[in-house]
N, C-alpha and C. Protein backbone atom coordinates (compact mmCIF):
# COMPACT_ATOMS: atom_id res chain seq x y z
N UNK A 1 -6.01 12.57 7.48
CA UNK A 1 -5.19 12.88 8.63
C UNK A 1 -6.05 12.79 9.89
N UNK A 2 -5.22 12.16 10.95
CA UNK A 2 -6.04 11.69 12.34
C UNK A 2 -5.24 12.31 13.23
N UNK A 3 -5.81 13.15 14.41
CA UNK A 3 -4.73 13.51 15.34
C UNK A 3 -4.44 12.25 15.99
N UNK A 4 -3.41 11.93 16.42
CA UNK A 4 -2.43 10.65 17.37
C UNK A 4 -2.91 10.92 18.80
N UNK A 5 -3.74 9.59 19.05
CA UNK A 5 -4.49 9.35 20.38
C UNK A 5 -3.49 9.56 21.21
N UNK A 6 -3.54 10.34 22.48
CA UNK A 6 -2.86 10.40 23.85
C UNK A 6 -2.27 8.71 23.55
N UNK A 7 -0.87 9.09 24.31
CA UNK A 7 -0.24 8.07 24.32
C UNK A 7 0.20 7.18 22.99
N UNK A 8 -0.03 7.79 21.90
CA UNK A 8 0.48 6.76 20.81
C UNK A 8 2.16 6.52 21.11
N UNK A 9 2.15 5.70 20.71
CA UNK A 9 3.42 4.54 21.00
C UNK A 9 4.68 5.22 19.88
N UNK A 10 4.40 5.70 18.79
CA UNK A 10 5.32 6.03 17.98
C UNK A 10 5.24 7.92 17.59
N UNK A 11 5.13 8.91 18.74
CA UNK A 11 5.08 10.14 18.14
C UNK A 11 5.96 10.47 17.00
N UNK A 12 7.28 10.09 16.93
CA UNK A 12 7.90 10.79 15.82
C UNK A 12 7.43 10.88 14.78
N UNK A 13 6.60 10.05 14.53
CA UNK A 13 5.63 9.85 13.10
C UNK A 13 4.83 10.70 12.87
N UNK A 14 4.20 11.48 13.71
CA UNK A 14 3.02 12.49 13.69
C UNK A 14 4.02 13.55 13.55
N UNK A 15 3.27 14.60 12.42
CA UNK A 15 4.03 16.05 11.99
C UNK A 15 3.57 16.85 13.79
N UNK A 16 4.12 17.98 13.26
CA UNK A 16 4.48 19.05 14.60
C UNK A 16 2.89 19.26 15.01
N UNK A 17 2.17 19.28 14.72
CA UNK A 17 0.15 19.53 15.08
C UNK A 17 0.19 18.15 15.78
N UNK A 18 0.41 17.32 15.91
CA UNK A 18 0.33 15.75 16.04
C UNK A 18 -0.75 14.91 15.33
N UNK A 19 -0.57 15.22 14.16
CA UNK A 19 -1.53 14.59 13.12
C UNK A 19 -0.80 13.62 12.44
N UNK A 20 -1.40 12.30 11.96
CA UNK A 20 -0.80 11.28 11.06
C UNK A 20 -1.85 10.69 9.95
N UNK A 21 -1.49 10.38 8.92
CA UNK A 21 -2.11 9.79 8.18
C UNK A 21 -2.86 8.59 8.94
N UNK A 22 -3.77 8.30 8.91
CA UNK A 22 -5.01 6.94 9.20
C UNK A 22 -4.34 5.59 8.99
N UNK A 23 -3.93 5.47 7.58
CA UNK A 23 -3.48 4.48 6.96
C UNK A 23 -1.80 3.72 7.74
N UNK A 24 -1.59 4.99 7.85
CA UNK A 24 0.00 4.90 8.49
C UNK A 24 -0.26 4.42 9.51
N UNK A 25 -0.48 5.27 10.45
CA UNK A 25 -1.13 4.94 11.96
C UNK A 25 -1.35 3.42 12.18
N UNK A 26 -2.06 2.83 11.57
CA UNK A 26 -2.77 1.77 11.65
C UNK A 26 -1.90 0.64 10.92
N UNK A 27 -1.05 0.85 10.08
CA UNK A 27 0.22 0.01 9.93
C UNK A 27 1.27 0.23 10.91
N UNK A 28 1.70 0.91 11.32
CA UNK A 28 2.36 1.30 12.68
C UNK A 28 2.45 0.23 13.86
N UNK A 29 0.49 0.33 14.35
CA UNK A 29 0.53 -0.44 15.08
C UNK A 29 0.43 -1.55 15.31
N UNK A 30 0.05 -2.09 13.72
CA UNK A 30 -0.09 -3.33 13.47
C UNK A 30 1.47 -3.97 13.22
N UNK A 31 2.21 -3.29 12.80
CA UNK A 31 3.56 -3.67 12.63
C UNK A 31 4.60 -3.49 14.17
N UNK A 32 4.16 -3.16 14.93
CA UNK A 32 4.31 -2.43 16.15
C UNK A 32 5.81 -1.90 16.17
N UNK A 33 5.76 -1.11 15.40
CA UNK A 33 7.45 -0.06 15.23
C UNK A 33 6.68 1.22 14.36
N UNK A 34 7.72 2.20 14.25
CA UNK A 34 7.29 3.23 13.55
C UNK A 34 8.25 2.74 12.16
N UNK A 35 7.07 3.33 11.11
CA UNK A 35 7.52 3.55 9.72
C UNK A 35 8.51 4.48 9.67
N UNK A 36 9.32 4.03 8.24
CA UNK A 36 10.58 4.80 8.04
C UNK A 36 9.68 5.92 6.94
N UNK A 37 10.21 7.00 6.94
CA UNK A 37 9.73 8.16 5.68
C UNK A 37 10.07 7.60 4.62
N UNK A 38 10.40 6.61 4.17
CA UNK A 38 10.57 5.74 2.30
C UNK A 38 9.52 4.93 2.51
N UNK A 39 8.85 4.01 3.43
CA UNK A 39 7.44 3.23 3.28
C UNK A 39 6.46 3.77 2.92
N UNK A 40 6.03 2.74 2.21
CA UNK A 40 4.77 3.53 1.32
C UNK A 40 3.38 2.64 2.06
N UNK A 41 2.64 2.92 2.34
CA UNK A 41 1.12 1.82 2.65
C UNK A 41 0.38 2.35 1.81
N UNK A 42 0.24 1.02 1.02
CA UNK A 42 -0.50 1.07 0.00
C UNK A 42 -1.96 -0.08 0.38
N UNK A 43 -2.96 0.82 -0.31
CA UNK A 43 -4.38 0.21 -0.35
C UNK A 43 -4.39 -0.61 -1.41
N UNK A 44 -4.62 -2.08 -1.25
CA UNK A 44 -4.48 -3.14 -1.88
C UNK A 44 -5.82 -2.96 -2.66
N UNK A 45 -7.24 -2.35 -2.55
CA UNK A 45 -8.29 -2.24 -3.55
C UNK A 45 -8.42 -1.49 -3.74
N UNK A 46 -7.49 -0.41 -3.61
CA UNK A 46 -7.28 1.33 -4.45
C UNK A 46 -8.40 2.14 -3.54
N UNK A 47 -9.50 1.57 -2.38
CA UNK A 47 -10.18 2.07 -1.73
C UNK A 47 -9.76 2.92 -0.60
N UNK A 48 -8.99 4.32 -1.02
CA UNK A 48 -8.23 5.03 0.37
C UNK A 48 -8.75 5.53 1.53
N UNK A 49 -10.33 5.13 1.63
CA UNK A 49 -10.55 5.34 3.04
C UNK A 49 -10.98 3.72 3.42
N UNK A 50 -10.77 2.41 2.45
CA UNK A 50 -10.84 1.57 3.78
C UNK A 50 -8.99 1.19 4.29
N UNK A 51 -9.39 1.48 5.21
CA UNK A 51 -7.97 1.46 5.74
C UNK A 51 -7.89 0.10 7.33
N UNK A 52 -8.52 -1.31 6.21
CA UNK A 52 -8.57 -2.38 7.41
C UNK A 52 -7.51 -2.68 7.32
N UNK A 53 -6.84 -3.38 8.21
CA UNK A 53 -5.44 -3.95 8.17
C UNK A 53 -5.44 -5.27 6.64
N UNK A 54 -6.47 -5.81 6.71
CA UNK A 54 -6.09 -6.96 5.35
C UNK A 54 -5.95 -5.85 3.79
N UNK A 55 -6.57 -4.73 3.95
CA UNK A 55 -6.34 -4.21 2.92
C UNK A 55 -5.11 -3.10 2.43
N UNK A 56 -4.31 -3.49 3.82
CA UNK A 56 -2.90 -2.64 3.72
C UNK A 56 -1.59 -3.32 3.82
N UNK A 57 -0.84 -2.96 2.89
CA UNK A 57 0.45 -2.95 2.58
C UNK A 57 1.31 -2.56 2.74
N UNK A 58 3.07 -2.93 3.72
CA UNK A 58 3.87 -1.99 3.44
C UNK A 58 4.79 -1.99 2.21
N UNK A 59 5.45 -0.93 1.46
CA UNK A 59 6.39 -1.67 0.45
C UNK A 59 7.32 -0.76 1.24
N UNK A 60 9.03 -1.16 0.89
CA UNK A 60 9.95 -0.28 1.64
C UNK A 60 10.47 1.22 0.62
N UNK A 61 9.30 1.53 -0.19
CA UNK A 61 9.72 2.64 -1.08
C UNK A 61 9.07 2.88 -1.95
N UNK A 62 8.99 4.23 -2.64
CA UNK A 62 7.74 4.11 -3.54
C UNK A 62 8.10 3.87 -4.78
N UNK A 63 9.02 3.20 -5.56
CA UNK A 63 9.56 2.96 -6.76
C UNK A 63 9.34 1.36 -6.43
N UNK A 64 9.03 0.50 -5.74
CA UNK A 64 8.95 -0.56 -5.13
C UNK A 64 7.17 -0.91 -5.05
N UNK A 65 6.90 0.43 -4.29
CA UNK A 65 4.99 0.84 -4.76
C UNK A 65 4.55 0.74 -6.33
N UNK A 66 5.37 1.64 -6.91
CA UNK A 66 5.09 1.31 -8.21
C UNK A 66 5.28 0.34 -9.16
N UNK A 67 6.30 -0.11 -9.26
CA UNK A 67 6.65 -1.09 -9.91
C UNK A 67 5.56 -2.25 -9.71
N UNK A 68 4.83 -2.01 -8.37
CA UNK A 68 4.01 -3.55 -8.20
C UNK A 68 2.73 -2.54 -8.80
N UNK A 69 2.37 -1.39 -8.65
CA UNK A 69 1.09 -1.04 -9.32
C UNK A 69 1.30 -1.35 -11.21
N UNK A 70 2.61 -0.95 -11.51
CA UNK A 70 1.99 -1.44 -13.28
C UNK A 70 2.75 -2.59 -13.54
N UNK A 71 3.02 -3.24 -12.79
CA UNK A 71 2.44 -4.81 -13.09
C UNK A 71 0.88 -5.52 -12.79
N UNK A 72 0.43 -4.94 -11.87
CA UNK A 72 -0.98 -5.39 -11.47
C UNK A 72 -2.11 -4.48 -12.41
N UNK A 73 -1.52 -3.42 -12.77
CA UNK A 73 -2.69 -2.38 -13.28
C UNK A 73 -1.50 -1.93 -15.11
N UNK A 74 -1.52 -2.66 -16.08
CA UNK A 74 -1.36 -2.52 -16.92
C UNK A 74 -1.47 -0.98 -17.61
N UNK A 75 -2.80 -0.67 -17.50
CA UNK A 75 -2.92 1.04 -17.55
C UNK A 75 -2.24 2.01 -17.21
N UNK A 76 -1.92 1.77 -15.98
CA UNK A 76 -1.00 2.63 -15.10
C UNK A 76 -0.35 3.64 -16.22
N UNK A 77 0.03 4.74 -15.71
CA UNK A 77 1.12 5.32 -16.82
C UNK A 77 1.02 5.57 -18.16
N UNK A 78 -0.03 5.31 -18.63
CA UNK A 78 -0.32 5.10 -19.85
C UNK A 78 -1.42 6.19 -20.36
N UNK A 79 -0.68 7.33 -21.20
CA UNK A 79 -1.61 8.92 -21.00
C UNK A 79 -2.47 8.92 -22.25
C-alpha cells in the first residue's frame, strides 16, 4: 500500500486514509481510467513487489485471474 500522490487523477480508488495498492496505482495510470473493484492485476512472474508495467496484467475478474493461473501453473490447487 502507497499513499496516492497529491493530485492523483483517479481518488475513488484510494480507501478513506488515501492509500492504494502499488500495483493498482500503476495500472491505473498506465491504463489512464480507474479500475473497476472486479479487476484483478496480476503479476505475470508471481514477483509482487516488481510492479513494472510489462510485468502487469489486467483480467476483468478474479475467476478470469484464475482460470489463467491453473492453466499456466498446473499445480495450482492441487493440496
Amino acid at each position: 500500500m502507497v499513499r496516492a500522490p497529491e493530485g492523483y487523477p483517479f481518488p475513488e480508488s484510494s480507501d478513506a486514509r488515501g492509500y492504494i495498492r502499488e500495483h493498482r496505482m500503476i495500472m491505473e495510470l498506465h491504463a489512464g481510467r480507474p479500475l473497476s473493484k472486479n479487476e484483478v492485476v496480476h503479476h505475470i512472474n508471481g514477483d509482487h513487489l516488481d510492479n513494472r508495467i510489462e510485468n502487469l496484467r489486467i483480467f476483468q475478474s478474479n475467476s478470469e485471474h484464475l482460470k489463467e493461473e491453473w492453466e499456466t501453473n498446473p499445480a495450482m490447487g492441487r493440496w
